[in-house]
PDB file of N, CA and C in Angstrom:
ATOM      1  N   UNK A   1      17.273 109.495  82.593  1.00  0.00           N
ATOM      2  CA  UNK A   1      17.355 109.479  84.046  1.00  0.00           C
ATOM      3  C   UNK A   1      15.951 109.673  84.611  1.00  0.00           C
ATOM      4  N   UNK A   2      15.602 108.753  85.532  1.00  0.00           N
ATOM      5  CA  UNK A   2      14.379 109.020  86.332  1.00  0.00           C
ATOM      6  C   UNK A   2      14.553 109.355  87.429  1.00  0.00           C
ATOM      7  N   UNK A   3      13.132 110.737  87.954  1.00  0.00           N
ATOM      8  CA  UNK A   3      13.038 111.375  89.482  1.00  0.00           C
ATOM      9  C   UNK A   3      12.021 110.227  89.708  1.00  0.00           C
ATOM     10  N   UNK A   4      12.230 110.178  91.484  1.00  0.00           N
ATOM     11  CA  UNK A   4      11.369 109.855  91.989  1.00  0.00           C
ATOM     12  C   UNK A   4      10.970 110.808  93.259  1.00  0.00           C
ATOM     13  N   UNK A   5       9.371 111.552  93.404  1.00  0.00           N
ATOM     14  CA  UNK A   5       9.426 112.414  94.672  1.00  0.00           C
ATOM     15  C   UNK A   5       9.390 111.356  96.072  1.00  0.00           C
ATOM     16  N   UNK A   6       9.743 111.225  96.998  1.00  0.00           N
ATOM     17  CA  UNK A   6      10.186 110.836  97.743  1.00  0.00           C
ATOM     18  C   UNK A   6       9.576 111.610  98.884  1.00  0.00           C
ATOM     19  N   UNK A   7       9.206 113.111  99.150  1.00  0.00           N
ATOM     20  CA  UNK A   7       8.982 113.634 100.110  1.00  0.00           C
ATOM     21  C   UNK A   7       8.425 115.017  99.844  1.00  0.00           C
ATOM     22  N   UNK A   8       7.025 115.300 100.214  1.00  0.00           N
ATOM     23  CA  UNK A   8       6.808 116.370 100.296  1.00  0.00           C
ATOM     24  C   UNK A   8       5.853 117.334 101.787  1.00  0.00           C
ATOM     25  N   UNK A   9       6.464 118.022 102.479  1.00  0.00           N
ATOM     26  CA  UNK A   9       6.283 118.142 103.284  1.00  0.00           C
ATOM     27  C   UNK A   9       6.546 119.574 104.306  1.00  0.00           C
ATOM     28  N   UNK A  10       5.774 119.833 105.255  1.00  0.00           N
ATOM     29  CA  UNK A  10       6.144 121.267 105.645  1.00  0.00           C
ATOM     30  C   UNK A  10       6.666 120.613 107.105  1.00  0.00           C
ATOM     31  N   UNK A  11       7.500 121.087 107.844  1.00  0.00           N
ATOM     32  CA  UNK A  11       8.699 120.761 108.652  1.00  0.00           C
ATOM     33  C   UNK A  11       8.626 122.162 109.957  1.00  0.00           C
ATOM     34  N   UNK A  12       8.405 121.285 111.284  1.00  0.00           N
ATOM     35  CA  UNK A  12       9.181 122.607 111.529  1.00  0.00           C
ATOM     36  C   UNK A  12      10.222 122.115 112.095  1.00  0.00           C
ATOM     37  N   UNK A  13      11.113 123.189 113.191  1.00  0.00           N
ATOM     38  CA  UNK A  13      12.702 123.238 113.318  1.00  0.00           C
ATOM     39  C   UNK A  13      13.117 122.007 114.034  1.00  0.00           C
ATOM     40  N   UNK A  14      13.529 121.490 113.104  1.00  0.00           N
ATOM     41  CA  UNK A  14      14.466 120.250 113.761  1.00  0.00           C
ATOM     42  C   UNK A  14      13.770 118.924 113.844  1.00  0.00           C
ATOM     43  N   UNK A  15      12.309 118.782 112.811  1.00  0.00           N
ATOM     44  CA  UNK A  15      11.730 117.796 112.888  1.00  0.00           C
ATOM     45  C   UNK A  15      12.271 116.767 112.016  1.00  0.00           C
ATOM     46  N   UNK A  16      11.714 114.941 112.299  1.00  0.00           N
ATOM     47  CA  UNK A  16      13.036 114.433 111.713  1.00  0.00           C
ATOM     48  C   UNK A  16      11.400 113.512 110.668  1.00  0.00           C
ATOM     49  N   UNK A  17      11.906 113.107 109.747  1.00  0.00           N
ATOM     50  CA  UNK A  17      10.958 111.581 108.635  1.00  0.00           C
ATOM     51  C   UNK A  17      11.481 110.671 108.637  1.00  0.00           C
ATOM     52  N   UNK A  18      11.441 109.659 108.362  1.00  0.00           N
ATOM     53  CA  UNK A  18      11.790 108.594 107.891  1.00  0.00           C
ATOM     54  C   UNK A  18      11.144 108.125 106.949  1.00  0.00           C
ATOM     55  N   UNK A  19      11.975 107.586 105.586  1.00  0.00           N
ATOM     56  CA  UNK A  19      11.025 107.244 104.467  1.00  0.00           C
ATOM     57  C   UNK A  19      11.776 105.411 103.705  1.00  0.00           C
ATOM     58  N   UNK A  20      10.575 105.208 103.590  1.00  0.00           N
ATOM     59  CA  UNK A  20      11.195 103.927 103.102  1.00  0.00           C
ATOM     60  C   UNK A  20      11.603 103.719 101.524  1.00  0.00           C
ATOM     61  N   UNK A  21      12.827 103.019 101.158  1.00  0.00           N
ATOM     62  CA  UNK A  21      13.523 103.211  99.663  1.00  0.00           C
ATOM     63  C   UNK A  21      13.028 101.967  99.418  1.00  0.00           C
ATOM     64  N   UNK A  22      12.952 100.925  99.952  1.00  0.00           N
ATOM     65  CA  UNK A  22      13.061  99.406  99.704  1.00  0.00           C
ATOM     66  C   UNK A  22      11.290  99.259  99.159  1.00  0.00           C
ATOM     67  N   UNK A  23      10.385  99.841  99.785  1.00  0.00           N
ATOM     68  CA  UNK A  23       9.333  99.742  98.990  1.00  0.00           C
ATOM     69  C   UNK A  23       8.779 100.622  97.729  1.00  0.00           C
ATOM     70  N   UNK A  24       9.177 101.686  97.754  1.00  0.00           N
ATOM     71  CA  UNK A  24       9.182 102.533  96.898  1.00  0.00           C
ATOM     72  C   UNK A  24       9.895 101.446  95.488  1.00  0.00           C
ATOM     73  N   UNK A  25      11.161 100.997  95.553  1.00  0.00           N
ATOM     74  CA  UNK A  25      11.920 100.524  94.593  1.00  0.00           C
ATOM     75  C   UNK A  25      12.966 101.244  93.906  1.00  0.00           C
ATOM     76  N   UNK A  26      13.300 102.393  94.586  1.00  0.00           N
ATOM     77  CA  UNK A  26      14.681 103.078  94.022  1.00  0.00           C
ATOM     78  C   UNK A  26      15.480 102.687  94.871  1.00  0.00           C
ATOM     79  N   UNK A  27      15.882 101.590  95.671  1.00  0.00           N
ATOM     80  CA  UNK A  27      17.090 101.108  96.481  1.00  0.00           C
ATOM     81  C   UNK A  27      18.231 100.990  95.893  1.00  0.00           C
ATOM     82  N   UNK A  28      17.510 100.336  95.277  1.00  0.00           N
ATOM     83  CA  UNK A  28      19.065 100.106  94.413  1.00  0.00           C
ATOM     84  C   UNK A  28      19.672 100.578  93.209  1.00  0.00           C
ATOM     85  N   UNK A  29      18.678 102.086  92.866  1.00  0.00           N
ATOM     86  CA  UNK A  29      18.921 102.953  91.798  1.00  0.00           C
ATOM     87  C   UNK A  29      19.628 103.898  92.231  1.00  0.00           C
ATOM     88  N   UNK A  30      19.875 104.074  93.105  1.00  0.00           N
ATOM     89  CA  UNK A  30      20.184 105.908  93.784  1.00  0.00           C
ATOM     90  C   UNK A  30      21.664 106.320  92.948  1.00  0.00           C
ATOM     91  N   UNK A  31      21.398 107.268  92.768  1.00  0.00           N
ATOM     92  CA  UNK A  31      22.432 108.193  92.500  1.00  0.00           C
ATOM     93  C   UNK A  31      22.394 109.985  92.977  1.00  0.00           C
ATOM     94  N   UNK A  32      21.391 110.364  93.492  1.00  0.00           N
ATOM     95  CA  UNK A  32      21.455 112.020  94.491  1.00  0.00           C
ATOM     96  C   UNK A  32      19.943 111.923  95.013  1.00  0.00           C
ATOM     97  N   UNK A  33      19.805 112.773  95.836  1.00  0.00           N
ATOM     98  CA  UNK A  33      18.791 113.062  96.591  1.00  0.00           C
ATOM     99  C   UNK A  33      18.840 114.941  96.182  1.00  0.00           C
ATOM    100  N   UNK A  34      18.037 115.387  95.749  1.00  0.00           N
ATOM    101  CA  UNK A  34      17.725 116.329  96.128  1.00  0.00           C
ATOM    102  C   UNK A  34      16.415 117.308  96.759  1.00  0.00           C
ATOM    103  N   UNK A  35      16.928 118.078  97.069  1.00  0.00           N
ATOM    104  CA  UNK A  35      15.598 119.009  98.488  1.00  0.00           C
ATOM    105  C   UNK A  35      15.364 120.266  97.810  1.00  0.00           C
ATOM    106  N   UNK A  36      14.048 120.942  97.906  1.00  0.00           N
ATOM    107  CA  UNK A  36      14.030 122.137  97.696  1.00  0.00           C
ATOM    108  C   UNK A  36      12.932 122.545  98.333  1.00  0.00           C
ATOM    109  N   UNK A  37      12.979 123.999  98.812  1.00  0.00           N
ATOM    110  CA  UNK A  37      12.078 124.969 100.022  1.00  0.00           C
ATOM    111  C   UNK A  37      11.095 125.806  98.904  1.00  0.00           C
ATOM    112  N   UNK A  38      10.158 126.718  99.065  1.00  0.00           N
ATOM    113  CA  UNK A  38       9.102 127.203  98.612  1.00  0.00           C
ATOM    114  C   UNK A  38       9.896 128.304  98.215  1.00  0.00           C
ATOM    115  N   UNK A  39      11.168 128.658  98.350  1.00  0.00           N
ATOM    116  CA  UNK A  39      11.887 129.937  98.831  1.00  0.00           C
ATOM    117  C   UNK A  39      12.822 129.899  97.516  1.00  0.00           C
ATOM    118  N   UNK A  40      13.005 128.677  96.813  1.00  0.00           N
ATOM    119  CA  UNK A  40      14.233 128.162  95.770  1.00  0.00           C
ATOM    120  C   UNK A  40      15.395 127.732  96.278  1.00  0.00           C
ATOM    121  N   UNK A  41      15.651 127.620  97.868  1.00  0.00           N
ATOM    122  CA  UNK A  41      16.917 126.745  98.232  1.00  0.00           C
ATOM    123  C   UNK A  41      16.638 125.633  97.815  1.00  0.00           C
ATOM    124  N   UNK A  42      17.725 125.185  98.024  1.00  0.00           N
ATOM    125  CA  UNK A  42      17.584 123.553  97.653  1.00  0.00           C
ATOM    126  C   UNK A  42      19.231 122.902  98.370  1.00  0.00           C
ATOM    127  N   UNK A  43      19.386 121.723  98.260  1.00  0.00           N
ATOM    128  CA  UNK A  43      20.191 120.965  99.395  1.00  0.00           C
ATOM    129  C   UNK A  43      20.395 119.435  98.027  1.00  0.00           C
ATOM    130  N   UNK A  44      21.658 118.752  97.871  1.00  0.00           N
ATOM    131  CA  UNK A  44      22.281 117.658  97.329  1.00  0.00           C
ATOM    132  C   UNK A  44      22.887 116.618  97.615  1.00  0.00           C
ATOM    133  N   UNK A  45      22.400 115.424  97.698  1.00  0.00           N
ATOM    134  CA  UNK A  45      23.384 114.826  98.533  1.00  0.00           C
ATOM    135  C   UNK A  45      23.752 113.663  97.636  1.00  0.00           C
ATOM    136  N   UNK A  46      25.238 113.255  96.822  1.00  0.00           N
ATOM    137  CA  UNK A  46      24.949 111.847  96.206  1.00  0.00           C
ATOM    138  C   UNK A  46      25.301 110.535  96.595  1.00  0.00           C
ATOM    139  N   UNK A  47      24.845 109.749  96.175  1.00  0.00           N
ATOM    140  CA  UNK A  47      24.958 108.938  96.457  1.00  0.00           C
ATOM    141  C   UNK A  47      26.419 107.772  96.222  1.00  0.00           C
ATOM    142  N   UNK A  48      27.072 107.490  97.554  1.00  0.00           N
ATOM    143  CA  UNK A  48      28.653 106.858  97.481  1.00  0.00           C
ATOM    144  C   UNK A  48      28.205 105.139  98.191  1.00  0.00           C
ATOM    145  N   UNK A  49      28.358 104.469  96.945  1.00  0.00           N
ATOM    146  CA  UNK A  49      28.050 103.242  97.211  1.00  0.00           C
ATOM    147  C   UNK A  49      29.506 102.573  98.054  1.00  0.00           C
ATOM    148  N   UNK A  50      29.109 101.557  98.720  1.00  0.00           N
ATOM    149  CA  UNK A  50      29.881 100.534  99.145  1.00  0.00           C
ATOM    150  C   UNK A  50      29.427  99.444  98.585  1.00  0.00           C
ATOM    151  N   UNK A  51      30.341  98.705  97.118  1.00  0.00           N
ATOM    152  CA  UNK A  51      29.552  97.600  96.471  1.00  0.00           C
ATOM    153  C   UNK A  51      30.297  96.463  97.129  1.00  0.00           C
ATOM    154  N   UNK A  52      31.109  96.871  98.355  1.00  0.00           N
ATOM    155  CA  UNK A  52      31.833  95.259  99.086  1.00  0.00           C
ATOM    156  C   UNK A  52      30.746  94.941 100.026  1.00  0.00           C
ATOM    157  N   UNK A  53      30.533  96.108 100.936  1.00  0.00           N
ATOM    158  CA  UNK A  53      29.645  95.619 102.089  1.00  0.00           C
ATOM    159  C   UNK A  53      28.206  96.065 101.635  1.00  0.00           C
ATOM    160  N   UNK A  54      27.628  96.266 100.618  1.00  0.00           N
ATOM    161  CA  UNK A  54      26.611  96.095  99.270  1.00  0.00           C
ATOM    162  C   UNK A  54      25.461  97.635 100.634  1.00  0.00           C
ATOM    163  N   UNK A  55      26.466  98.321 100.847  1.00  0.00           N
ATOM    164  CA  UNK A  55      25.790  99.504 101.688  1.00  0.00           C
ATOM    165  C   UNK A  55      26.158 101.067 100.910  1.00  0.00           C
ATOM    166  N   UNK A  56      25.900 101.741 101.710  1.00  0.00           N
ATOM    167  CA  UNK A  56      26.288 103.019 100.720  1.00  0.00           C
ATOM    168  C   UNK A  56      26.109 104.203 102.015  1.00  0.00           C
ATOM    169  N   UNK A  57      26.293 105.442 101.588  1.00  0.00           N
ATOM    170  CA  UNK A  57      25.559 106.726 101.966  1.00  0.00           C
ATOM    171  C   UNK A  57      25.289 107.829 101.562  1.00  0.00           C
ATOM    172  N   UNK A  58      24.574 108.874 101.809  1.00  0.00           N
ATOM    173  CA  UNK A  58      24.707 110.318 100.692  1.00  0.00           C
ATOM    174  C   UNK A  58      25.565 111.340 101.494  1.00  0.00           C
ATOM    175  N   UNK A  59      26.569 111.410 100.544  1.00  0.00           N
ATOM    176  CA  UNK A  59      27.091 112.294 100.637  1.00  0.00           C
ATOM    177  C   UNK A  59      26.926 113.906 100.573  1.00  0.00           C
ATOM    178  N   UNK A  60      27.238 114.794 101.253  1.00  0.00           N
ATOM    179  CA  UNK A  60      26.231 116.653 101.051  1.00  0.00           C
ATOM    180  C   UNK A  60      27.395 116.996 100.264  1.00  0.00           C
ATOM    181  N   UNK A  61      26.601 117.434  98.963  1.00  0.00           N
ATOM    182  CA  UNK A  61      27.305 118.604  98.001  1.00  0.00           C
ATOM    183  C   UNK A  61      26.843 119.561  98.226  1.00  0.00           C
ATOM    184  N   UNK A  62      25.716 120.368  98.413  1.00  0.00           N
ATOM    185  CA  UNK A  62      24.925 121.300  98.418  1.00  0.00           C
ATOM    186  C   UNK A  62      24.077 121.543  99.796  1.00  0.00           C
ATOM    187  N   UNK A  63      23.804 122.488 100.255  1.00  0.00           N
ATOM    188  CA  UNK A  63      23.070 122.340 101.710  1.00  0.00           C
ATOM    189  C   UNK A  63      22.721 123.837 102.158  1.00  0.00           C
ATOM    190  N   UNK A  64      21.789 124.517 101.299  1.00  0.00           N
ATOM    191  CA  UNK A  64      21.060 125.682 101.925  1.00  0.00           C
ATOM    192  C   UNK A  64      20.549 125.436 102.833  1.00  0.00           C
ATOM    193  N   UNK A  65      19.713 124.027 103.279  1.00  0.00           N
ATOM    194  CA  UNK A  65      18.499 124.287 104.066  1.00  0.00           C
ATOM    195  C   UNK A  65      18.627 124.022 105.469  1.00  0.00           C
ATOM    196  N   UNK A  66      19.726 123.077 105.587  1.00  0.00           N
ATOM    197  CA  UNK A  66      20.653 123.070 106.939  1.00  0.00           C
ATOM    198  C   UNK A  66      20.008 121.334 107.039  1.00  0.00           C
ATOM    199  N   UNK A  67      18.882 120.616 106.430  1.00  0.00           N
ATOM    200  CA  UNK A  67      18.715 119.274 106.422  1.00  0.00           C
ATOM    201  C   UNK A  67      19.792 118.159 106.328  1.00  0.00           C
ATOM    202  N   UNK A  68      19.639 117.502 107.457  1.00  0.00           N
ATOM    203  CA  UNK A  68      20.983 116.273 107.547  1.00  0.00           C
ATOM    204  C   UNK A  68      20.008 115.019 107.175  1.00  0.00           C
ATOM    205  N   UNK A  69      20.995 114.161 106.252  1.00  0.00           N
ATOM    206  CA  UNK A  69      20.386 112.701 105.739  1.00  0.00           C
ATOM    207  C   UNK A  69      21.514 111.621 106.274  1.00  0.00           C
ATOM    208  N   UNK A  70      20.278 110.553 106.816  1.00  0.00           N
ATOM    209  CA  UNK A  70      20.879 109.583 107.129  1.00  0.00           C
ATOM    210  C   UNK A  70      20.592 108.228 106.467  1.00  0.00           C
ATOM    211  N   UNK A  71      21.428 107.183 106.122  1.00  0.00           N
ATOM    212  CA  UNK A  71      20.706 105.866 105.474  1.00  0.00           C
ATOM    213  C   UNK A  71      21.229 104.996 106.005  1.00  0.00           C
ATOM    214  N   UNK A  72      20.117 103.916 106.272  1.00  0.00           N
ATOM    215  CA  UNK A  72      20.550 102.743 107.124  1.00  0.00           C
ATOM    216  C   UNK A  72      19.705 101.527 106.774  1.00  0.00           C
ATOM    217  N   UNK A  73      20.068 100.408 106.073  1.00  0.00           N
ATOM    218  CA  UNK A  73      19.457  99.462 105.425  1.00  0.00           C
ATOM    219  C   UNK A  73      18.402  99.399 104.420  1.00  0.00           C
ATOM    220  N   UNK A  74      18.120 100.468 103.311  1.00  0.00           N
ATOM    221  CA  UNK A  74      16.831 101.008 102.322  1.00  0.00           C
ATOM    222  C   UNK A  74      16.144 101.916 103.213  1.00  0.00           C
ATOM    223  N   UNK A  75      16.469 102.200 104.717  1.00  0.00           N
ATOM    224  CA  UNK A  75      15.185 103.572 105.221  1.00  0.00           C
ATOM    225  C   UNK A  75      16.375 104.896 104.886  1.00  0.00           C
ATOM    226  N   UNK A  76      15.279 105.915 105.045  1.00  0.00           N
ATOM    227  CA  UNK A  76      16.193 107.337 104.838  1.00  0.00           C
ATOM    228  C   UNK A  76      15.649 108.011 105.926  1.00  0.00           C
ATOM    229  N   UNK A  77      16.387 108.530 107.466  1.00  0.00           N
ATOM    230  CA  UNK A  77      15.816 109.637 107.995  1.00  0.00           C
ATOM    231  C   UNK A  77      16.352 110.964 107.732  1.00  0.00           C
ATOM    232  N   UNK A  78      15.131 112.104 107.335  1.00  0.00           N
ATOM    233  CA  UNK A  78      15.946 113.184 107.295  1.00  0.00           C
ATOM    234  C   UNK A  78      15.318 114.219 108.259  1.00  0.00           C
ATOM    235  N   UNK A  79      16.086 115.304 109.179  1.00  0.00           N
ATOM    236  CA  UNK A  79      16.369 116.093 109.385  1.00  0.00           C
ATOM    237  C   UNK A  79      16.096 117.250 108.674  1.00  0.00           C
ATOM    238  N   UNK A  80      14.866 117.956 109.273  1.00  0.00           N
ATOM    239  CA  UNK A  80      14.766 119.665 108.901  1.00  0.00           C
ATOM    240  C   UNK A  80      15.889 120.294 109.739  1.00  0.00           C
ATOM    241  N   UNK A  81      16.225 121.518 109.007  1.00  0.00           N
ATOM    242  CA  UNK A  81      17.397 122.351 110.186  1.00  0.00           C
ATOM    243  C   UNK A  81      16.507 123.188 110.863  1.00  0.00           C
ATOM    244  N   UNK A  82      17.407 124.034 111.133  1.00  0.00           N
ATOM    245  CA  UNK A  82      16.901 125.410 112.839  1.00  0.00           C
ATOM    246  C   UNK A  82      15.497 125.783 112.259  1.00  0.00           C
ATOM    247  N   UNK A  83      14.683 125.730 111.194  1.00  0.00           N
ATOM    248  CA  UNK A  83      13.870 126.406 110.488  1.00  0.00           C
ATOM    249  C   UNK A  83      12.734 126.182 110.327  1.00  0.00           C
ATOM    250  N   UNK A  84      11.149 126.339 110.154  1.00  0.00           N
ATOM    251  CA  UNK A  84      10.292 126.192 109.732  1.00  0.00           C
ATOM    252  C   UNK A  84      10.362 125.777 108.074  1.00  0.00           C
ATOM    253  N   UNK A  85       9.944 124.977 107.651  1.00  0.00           N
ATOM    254  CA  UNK A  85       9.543 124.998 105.873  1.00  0.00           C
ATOM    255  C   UNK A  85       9.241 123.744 105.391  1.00  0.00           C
ATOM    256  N   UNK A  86       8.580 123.934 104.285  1.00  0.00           N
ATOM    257  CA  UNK A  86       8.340 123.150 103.051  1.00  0.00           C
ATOM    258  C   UNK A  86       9.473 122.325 102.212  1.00  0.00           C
ATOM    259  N   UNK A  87       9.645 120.915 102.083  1.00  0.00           N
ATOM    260  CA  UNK A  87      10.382 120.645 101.739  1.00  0.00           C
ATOM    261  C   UNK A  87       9.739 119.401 100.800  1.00  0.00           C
ATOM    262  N   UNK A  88      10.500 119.574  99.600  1.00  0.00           N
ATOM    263  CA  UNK A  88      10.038 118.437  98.553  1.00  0.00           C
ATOM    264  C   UNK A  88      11.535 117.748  98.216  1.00  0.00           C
ATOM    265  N   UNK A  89      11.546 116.634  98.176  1.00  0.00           N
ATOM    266  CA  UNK A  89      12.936 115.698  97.925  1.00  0.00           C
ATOM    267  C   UNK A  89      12.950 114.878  96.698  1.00  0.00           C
ATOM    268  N   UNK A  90      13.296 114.819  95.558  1.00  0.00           N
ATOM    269  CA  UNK A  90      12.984 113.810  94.960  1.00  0.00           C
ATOM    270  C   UNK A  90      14.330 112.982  94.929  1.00  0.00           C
ATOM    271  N   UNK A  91      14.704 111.337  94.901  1.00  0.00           N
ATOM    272  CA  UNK A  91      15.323 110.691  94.392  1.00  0.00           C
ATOM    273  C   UNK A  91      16.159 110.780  92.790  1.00  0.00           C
ATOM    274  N   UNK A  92      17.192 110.253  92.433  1.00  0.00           N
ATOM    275  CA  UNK A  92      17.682 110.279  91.040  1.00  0.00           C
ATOM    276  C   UNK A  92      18.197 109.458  90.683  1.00  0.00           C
ATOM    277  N   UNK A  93      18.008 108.746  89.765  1.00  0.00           N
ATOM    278  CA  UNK A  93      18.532 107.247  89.368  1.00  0.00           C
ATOM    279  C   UNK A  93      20.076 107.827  88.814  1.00  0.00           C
TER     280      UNK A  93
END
């Protein structure tokens, strides 16, 4: 299984990214996203394909950090929660 980091970054409350999948080249690998703070939270989200309408989204298993993910055609915006912090994301095939 390959990570890919995807995001590393200090956030404050309620600031949002957008990151692109389609150039990177894990579009069409995904299987979880995960997040983690300087603190050891960390946040999960996997990935629930739609292979009719060839779309998908991540689903939250896990969610210390209060970060909401959104996906919409290979971009990803995510959402820091109420909080100041550091956040590193990597991708998972």
């Amino acid at each position: 299984m390959n990570n890919f980091m995807v995001l590393a970054k200090d956030f404050v409350a309620n600031e949002s990214v957008v990151i692109d999948l389609k150039s990177s080249g894990v579009e069409d690998k995904l299987n979880s996203l995960v997040f983690q703070n300087q603190k050891g939270q960390s946040a999960q989200f996997l990935w629930q394909p739609d292979n009719v309408k060839m779309k998908g989204y991540f689903k939250e298993i896990i969610n210390d950090l209060g970060v909401k993910v959104a996906h919409y055609d290979g971009f990803l915006t995510i959402t820091n929660g109420g909080g100041s912090q550091f956040l590193e994301a990597e991708v998972k095939e």
